[in-house]
Every structure is written in structure tokens, then in C-alpha cells.
C-alpha atoms as a PDB file:
ATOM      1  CA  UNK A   1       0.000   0.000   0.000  1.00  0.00           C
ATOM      2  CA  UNK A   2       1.174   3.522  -0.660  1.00  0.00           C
ATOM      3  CA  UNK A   3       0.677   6.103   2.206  1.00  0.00           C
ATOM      4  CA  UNK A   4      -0.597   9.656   0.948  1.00  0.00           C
ATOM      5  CA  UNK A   5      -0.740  12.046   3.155  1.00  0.00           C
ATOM      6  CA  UNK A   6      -4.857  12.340   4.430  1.00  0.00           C
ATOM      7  CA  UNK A   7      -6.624  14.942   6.275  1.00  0.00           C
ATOM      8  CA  UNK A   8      -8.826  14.013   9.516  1.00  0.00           C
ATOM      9  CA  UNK A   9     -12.429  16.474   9.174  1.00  0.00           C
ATOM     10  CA  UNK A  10     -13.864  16.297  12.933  1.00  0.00           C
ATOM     11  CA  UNK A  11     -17.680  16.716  13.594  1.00  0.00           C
ATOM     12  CA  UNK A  12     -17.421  19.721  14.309  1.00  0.00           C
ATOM     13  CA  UNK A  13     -15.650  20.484  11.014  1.00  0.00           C
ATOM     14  CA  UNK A  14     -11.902  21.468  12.330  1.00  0.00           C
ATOM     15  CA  UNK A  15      -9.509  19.234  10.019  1.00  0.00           C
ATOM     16  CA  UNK A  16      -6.422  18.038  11.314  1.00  0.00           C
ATOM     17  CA  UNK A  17      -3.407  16.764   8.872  1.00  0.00           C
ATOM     18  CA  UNK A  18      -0.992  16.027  11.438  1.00  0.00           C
ATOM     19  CA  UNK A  19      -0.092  14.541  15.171  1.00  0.00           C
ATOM     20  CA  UNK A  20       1.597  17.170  17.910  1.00  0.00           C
ATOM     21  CA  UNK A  21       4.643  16.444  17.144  1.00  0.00           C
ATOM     22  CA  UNK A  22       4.098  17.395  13.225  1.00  0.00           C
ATOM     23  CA  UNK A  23       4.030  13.713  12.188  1.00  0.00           C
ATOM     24  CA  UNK A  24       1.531  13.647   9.030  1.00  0.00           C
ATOM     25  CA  UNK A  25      -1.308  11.545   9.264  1.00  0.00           C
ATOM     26  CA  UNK A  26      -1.051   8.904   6.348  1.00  0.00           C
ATOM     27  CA  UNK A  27      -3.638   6.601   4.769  1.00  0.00           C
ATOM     28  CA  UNK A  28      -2.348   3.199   5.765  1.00  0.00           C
ATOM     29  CA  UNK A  29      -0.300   4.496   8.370  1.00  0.00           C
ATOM     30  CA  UNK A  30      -2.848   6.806  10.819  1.00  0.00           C
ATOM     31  CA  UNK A  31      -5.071   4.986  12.875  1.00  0.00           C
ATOM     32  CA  UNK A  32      -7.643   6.165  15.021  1.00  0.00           C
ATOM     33  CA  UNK A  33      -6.337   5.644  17.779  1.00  0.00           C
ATOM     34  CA  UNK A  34      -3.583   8.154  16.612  1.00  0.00           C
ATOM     35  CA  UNK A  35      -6.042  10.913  15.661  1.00  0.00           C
ATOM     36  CA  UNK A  36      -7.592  10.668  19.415  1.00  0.00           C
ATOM     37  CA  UNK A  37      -4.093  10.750  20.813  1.00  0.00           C
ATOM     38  CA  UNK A  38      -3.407  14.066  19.333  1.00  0.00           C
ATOM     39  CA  UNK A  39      -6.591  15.513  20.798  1.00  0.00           C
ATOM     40  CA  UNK A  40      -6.197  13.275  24.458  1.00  0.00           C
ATOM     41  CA  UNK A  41      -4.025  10.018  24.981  1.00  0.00           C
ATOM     42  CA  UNK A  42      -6.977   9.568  27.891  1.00  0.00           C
ATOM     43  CA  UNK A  43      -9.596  10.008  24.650  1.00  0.00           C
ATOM     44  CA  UNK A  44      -7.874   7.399  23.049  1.00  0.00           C
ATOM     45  CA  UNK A  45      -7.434   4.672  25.746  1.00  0.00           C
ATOM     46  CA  UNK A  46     -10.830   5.218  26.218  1.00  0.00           C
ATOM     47  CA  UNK A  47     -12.265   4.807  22.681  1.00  0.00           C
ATOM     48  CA  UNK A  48     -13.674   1.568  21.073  1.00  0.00           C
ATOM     49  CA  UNK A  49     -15.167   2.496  18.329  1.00  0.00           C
ATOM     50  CA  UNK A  50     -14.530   5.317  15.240  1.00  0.00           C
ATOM     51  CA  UNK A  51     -16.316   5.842  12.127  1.00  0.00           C
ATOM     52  CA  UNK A  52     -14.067   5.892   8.959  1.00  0.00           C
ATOM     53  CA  UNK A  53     -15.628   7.709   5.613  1.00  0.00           C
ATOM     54  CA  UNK A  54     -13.588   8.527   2.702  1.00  0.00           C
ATOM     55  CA  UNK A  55     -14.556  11.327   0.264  1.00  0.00           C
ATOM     56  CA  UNK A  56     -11.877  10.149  -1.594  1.00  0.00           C
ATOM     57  CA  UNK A  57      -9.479   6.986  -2.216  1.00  0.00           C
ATOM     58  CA  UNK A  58      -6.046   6.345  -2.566  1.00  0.00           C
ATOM     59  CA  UNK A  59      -5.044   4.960  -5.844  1.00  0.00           C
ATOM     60  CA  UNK A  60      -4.312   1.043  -4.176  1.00  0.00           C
ATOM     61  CA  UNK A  61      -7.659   1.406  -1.988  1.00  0.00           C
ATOM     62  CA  UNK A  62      -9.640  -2.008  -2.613  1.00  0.00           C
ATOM     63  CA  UNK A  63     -13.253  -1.590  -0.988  1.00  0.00           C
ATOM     64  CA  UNK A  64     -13.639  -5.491  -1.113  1.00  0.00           C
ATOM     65  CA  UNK A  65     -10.338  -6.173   0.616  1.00  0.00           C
ATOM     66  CA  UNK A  66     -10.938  -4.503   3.594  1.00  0.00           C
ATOM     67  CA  UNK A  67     -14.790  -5.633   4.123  1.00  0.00           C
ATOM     68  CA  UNK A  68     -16.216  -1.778   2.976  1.00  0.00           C
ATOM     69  CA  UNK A  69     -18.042  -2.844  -0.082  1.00  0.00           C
ATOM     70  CA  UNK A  70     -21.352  -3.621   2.045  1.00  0.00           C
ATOM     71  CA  UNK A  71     -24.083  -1.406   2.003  1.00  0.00           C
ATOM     72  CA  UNK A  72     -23.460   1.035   5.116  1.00  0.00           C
ATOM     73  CA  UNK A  73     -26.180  -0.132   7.403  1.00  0.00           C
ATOM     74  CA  UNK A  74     -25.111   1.783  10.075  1.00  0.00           C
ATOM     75  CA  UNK A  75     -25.909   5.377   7.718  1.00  0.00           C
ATOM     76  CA  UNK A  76     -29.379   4.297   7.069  1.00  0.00           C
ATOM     77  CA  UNK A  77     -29.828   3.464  10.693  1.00  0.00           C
ATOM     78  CA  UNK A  78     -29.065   6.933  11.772  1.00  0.00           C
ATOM     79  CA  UNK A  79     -30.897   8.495   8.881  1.00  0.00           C
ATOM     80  CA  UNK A  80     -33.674   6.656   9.878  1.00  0.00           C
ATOM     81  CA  UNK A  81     -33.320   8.282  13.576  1.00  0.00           C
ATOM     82  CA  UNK A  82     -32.494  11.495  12.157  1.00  0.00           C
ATOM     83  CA  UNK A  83     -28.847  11.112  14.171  1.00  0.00           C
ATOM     84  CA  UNK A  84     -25.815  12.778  12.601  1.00  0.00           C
END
């Protein structure tokens, strides 16, 4: 895989495009885990879950291969409970 450099859009619409010590965050590289560490390492040992969406994909991205070419239940869930 070929890491790009990726930016992280928050729900409250800040972006972030790199850790606190100026470490970029890369696709296949940045986990969650490391985006929630740059806003609280006591955010991220606490975390289990994170929603991934991509507006875009990396030229090597393969849906299939990593279980994403499903229909997103979870979307039509929320939409259906008018959650964002």
C-alpha cells in the first residue's frame, strides 16, 4: 500500500493533517487511535469504536479487501433516527 498524506475532518468540522509532534497523518499508516491521541491520549485509551468515511481513495484502496463494499447499514440506521 502507498501512504498519501490524508486529512482528519472532525464533527465539528476542524480538520487536522498532522499529530503534535508534526508527524503527518497517512492513509495506511494513521489509525484512530492516533487521531484521538493528538486531541487526548486519555480520549484514546478510552475509545472503542470510530467511524471511517472517505470522500476520496487512494489509488491502491480495494473496498472489497478490507470488508467496505457492504451497504453502510449503520448510515441508514441513523438516517432513519435522524442522528448525525
Amino acid at each position: 500500500k502507498v501512504p498519501v498524506d490524508i486529512e482528519v475532518t472532525m464533527p465539528d468540522g476542524k480538520t487536522m493533517v498532522e499529530d503534535k509532534e508534526g508527524v503527518k497523518y497517512q492513509a495506511w499508516r494513521t489509525t484512530p487511535f492516533d487521531v484521538a491521541a493528538t486531541i487526548s491520549r486519555g480520549l484514546a485509551d478510552s475509545s472503542n469504536v470510530a467511524r471511517v468515511t472517505y470522500t476520496a481513495y487512494v489509488s491502491d484502496y480495494d473496498a472489497a479487501e478490507d470488508g467496505m463494499d457492504a451497504v453502510d447499514t449503520l448510515a441508514e440506521s441513523m438516517a432513519d433516527l435522524d442522528v448525525d
